[in-house]
PDB file of N, CA and C in Angstrom:
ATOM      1  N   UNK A   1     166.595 218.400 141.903  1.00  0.00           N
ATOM      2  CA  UNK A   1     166.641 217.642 140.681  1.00  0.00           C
ATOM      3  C   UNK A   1     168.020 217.045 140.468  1.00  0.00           C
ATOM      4  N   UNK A   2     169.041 217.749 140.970  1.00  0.00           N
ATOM      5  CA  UNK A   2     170.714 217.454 140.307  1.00  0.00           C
ATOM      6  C   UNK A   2     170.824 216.256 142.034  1.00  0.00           C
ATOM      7  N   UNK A   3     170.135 215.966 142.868  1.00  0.00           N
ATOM      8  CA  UNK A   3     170.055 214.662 143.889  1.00  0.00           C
ATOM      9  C   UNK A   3     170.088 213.589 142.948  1.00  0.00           C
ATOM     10  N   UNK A   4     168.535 213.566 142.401  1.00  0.00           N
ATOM     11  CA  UNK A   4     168.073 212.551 141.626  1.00  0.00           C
ATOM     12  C   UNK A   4     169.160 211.709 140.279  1.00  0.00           C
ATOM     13  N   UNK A   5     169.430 212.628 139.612  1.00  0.00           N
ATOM     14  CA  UNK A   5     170.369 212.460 138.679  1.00  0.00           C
ATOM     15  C   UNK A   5     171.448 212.047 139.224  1.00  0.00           C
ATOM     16  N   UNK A   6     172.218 212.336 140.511  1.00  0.00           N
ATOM     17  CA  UNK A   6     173.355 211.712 140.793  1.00  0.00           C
ATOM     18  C   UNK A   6     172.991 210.433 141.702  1.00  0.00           C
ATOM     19  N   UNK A   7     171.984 210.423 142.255  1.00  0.00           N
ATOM     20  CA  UNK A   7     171.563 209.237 143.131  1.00  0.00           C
ATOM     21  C   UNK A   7     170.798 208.271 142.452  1.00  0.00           C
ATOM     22  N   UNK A   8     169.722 208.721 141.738  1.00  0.00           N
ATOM     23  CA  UNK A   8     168.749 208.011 141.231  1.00  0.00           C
ATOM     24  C   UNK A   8     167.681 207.651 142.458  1.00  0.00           C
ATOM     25  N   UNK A   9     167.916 208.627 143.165  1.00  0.00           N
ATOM     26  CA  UNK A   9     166.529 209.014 144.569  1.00  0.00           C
ATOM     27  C   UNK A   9     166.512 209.935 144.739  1.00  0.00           C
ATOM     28  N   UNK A  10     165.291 210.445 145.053  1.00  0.00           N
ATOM     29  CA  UNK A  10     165.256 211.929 146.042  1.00  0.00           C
ATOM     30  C   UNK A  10     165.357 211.474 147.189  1.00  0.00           C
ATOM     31  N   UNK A  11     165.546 210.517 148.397  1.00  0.00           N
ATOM     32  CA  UNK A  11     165.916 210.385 149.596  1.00  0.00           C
ATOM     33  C   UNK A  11     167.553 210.337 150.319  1.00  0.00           C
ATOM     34  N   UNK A  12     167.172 211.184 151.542  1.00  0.00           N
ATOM     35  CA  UNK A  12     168.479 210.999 151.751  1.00  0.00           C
ATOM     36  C   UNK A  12     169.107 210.112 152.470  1.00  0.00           C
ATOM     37  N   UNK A  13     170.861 209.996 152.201  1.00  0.00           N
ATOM     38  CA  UNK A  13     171.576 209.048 152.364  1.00  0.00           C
ATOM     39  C   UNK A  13     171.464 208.574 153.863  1.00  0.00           C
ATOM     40  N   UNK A  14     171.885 207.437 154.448  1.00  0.00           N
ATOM     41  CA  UNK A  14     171.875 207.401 155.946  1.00  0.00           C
ATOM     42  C   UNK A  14     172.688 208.174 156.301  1.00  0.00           C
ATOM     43  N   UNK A  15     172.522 208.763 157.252  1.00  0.00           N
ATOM     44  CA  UNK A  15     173.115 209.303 158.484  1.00  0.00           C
ATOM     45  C   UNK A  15     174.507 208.462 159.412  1.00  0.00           C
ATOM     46  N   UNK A  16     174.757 209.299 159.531  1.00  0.00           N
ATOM     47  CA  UNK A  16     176.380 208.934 160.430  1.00  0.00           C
ATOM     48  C   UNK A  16     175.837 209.324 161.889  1.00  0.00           C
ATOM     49  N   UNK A  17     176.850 208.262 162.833  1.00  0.00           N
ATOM     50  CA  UNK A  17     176.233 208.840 164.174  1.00  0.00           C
ATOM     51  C   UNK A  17     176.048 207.592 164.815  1.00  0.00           C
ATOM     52  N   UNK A  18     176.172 207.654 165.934  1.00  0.00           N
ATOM     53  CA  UNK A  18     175.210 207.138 167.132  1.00  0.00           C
ATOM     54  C   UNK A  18     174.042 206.658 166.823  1.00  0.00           C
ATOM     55  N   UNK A  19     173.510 205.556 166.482  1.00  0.00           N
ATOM     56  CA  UNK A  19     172.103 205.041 166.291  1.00  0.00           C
ATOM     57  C   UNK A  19     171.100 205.609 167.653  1.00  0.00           C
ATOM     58  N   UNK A  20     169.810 205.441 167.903  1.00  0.00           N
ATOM     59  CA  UNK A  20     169.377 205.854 169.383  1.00  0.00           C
ATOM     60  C   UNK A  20     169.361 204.467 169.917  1.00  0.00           C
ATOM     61  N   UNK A  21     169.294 203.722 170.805  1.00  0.00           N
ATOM     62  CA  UNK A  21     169.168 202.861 171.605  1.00  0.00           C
ATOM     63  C   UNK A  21     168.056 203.010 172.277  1.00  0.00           C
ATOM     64  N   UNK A  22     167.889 203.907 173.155  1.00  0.00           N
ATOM     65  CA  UNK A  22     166.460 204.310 174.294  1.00  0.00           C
ATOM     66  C   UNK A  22     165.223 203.586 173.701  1.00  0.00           C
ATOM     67  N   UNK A  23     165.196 203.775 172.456  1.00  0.00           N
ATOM     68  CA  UNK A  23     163.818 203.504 171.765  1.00  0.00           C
ATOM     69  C   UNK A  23     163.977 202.129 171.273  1.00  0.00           C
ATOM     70  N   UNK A  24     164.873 201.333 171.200  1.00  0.00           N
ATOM     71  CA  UNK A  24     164.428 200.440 170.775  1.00  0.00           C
ATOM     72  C   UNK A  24     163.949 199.486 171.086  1.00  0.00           C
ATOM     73  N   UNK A  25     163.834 198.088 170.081  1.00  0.00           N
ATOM     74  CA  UNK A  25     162.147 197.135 170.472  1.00  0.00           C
ATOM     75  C   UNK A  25     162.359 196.489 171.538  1.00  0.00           C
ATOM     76  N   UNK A  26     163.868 196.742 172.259  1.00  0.00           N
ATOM     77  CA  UNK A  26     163.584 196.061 173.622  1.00  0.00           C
ATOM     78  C   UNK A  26     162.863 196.799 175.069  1.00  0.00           C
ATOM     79  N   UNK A  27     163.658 198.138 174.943  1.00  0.00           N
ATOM     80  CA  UNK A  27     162.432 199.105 175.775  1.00  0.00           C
ATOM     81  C   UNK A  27     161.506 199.627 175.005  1.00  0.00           C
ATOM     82  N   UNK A  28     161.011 199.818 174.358  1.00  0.00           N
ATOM     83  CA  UNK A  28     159.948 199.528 173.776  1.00  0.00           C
ATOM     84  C   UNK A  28     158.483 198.424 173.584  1.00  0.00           C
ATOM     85  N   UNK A  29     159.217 197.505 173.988  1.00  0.00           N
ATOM     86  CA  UNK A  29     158.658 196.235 174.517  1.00  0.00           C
ATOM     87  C   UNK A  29     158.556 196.364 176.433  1.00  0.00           C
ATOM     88  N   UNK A  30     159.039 196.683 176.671  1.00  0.00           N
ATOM     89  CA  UNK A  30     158.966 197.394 178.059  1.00  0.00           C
ATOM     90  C   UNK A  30     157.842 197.879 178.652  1.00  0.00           C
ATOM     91  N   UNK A  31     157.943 199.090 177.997  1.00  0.00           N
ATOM     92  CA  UNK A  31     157.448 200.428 177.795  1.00  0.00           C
ATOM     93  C   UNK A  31     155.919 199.608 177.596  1.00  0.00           C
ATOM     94  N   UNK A  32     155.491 199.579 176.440  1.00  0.00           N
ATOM     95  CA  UNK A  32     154.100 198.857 176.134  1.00  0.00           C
ATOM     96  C   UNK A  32     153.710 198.004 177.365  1.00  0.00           C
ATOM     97  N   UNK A  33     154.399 196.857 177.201  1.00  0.00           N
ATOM     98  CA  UNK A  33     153.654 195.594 178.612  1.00  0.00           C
ATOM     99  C   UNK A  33     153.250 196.802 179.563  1.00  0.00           C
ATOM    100  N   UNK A  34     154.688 197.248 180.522  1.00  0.00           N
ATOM    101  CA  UNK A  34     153.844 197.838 181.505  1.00  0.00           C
ATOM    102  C   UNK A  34     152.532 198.829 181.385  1.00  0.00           C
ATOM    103  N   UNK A  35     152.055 199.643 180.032  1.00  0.00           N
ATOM    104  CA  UNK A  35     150.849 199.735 180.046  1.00  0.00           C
ATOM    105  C   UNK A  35     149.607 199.120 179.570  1.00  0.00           C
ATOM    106  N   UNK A  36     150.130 197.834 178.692  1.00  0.00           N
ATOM    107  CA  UNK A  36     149.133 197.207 178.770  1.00  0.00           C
ATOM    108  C   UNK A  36     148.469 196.956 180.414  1.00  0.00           C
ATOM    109  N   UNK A  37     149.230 196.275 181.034  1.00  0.00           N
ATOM    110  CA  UNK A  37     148.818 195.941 182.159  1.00  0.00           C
ATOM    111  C   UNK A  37     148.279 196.602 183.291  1.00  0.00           C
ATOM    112  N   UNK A  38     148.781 198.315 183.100  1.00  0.00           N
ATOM    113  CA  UNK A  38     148.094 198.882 183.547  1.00  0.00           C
ATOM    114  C   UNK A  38     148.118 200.632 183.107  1.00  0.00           C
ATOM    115  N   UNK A  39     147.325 200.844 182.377  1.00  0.00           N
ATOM    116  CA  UNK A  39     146.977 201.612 181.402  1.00  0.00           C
ATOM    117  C   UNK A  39     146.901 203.321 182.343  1.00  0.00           C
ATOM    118  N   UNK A  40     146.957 203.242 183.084  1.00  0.00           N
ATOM    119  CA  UNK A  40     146.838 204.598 184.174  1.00  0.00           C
ATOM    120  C   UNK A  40     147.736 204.887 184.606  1.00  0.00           C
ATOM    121  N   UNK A  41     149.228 204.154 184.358  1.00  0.00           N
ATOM    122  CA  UNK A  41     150.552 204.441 185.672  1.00  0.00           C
ATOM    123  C   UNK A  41     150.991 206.037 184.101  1.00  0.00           C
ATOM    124  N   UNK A  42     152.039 206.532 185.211  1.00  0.00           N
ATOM    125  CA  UNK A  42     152.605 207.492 184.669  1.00  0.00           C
ATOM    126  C   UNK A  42     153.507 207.493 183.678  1.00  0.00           C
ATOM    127  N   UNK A  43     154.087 208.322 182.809  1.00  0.00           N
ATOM    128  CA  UNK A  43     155.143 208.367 182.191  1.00  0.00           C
ATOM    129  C   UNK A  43     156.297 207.793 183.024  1.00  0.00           C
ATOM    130  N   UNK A  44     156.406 208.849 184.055  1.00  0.00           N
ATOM    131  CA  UNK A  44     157.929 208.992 185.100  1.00  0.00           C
ATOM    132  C   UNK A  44     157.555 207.668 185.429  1.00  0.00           C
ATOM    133  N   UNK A  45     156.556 206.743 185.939  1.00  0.00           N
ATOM    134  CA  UNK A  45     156.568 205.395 186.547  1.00  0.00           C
ATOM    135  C   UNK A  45     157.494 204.721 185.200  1.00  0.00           C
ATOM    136  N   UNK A  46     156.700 204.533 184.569  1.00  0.00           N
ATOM    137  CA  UNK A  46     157.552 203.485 183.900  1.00  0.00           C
ATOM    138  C   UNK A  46     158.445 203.981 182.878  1.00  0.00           C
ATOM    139  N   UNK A  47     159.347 205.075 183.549  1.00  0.00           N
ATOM    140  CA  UNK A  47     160.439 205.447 182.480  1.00  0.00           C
ATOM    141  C   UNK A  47     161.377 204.335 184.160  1.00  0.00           C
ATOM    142  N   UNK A  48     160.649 205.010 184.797  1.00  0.00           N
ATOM    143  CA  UNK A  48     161.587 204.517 186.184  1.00  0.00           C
ATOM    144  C   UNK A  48     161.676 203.009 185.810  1.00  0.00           C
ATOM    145  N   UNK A  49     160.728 202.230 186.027  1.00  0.00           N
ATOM    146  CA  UNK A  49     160.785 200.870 186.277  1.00  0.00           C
ATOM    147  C   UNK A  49     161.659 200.041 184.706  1.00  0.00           C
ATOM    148  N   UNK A  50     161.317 200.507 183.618  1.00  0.00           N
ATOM    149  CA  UNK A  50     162.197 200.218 182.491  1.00  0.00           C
ATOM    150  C   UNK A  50     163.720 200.753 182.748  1.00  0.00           C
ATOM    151  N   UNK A  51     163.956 201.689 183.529  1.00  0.00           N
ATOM    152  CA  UNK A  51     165.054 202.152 183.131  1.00  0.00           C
ATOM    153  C   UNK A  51     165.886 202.921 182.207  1.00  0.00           C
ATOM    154  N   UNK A  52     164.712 203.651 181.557  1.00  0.00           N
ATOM    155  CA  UNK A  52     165.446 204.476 180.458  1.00  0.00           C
ATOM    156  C   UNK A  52     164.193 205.904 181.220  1.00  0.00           C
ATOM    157  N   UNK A  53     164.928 207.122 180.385  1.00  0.00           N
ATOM    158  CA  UNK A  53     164.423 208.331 180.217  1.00  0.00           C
ATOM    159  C   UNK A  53     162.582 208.648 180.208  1.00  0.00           C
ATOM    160  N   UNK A  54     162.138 209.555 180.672  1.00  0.00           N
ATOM    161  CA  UNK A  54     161.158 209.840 180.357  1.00  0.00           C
ATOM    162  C   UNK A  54     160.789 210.368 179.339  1.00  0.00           C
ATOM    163  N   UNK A  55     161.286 210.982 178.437  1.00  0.00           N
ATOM    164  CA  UNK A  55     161.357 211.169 177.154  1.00  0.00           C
ATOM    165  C   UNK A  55     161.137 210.220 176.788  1.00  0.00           C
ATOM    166  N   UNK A  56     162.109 209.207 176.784  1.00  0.00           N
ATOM    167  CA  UNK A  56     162.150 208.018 175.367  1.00  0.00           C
ATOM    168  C   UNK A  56     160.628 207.341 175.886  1.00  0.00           C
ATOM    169  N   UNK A  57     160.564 207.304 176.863  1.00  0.00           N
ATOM    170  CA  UNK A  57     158.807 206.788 177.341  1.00  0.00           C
ATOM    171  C   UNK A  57     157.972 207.298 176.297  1.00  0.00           C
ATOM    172  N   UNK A  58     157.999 208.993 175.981  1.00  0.00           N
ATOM    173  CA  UNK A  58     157.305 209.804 175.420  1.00  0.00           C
ATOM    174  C   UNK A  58     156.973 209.399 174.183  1.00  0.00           C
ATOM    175  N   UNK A  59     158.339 209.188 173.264  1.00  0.00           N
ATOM    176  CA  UNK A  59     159.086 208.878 172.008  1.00  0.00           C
ATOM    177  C   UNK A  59     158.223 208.005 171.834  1.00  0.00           C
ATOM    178  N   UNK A  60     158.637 206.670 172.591  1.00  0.00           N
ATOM    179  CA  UNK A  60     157.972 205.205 172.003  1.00  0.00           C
ATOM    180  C   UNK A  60     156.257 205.433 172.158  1.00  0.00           C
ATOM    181  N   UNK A  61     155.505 206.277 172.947  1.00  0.00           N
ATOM    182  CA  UNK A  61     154.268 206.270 173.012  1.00  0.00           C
ATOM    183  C   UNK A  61     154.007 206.933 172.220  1.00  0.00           C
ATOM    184  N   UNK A  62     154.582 208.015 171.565  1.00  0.00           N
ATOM    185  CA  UNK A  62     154.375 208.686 170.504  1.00  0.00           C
ATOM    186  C   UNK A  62     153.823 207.869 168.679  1.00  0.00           C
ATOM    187  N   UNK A  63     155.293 206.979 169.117  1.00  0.00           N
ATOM    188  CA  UNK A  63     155.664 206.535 167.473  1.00  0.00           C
ATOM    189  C   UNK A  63     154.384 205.241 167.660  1.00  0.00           C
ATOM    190  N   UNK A  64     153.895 204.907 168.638  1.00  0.00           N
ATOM    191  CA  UNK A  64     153.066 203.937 169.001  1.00  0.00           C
ATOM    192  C   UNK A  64     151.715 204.412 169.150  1.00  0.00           C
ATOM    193  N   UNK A  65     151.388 205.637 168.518  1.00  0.00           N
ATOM    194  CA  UNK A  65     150.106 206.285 168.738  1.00  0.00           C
ATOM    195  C   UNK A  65     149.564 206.101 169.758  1.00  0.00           C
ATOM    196  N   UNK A  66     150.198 206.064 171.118  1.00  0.00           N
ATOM    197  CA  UNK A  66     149.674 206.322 172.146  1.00  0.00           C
ATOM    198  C   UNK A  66     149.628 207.744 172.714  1.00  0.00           C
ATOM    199  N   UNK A  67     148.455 207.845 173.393  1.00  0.00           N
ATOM    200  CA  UNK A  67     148.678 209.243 174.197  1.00  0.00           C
ATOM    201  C   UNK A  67     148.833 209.499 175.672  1.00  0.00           C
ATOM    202  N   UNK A  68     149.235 209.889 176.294  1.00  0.00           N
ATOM    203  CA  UNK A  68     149.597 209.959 177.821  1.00  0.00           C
ATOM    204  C   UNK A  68     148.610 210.402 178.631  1.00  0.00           C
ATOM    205  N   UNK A  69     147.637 211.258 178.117  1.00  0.00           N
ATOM    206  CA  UNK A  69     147.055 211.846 178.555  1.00  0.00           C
ATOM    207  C   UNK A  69     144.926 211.147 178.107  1.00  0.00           C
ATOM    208  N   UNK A  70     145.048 210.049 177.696  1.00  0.00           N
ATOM    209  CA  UNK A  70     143.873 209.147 177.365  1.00  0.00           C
ATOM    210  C   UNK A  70     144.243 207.705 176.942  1.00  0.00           C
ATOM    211  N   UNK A  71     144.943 207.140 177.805  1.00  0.00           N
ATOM    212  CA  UNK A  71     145.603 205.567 177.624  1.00  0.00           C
ATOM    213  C   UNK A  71     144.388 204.796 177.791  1.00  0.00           C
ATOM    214  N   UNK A  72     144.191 203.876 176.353  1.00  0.00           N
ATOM    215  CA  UNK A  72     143.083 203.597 176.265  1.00  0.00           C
ATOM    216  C   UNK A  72     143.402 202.397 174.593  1.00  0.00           C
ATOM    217  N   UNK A  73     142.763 201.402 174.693  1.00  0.00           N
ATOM    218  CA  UNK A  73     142.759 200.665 173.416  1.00  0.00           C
ATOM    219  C   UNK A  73     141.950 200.465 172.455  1.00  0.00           C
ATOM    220  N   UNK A  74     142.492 201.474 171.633  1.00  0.00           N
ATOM    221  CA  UNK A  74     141.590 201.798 170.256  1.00  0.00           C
ATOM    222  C   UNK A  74     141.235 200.054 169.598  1.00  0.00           C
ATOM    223  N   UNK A  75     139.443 200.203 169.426  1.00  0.00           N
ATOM    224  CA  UNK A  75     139.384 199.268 168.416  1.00  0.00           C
ATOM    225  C   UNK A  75     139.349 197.560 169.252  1.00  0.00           C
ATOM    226  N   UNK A  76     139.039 198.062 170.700  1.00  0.00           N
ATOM    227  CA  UNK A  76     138.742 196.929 171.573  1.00  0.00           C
ATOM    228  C   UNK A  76     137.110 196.992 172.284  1.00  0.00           C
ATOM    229  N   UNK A  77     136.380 195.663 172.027  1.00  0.00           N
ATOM    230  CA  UNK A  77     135.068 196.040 172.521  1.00  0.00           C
ATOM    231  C   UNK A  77     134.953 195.738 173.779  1.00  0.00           C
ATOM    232  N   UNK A  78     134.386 196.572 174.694  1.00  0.00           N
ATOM    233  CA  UNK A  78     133.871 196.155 175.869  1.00  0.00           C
ATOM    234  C   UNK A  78     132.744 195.771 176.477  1.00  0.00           C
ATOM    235  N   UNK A  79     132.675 194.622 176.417  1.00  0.00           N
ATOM    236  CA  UNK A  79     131.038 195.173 176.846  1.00  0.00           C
ATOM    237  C   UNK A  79     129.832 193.724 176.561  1.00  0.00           C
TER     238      UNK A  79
END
């Protein structure tokens, strides 16, 4: 309550630090194409071919409601 009153938010302030880079919309944009195009390659493939971490692969498929383990496009008809 004594946040609010001195801020006039309950959220907190930004953060100090190192922004992340790995994730952003340029590998991220990466990251996506190469599975659009082909929806079966691996994490480690295209952490390799982007050039960043397999993690941050993880990260951006994460925050992108993708899953690694059923790459697949929700809400597309086939047929």
């Amino acid at each position: 309550m004594e946040r609010f009153k001195t801020a006039g938010s309950i959220h907190d302030k930004k953060r100090s630090g190192r922004p992340r880079t790995a994730t952003g919309d340029a590998n991220a944009a990466c990251v996506l194409a190469k599975l659009v195009v082909s929806p079966s390659r691996s994490t480690r493939e295209v952490a390799q071919e982007c050039g960043t971490s397999q993690a941050s692969v993880s990260r951006i498929l994460s925050v992108n409601h993708f899953h690694p383990y059923c790459m697949h496009f929700a809400g597309t008809a086939w047929g």
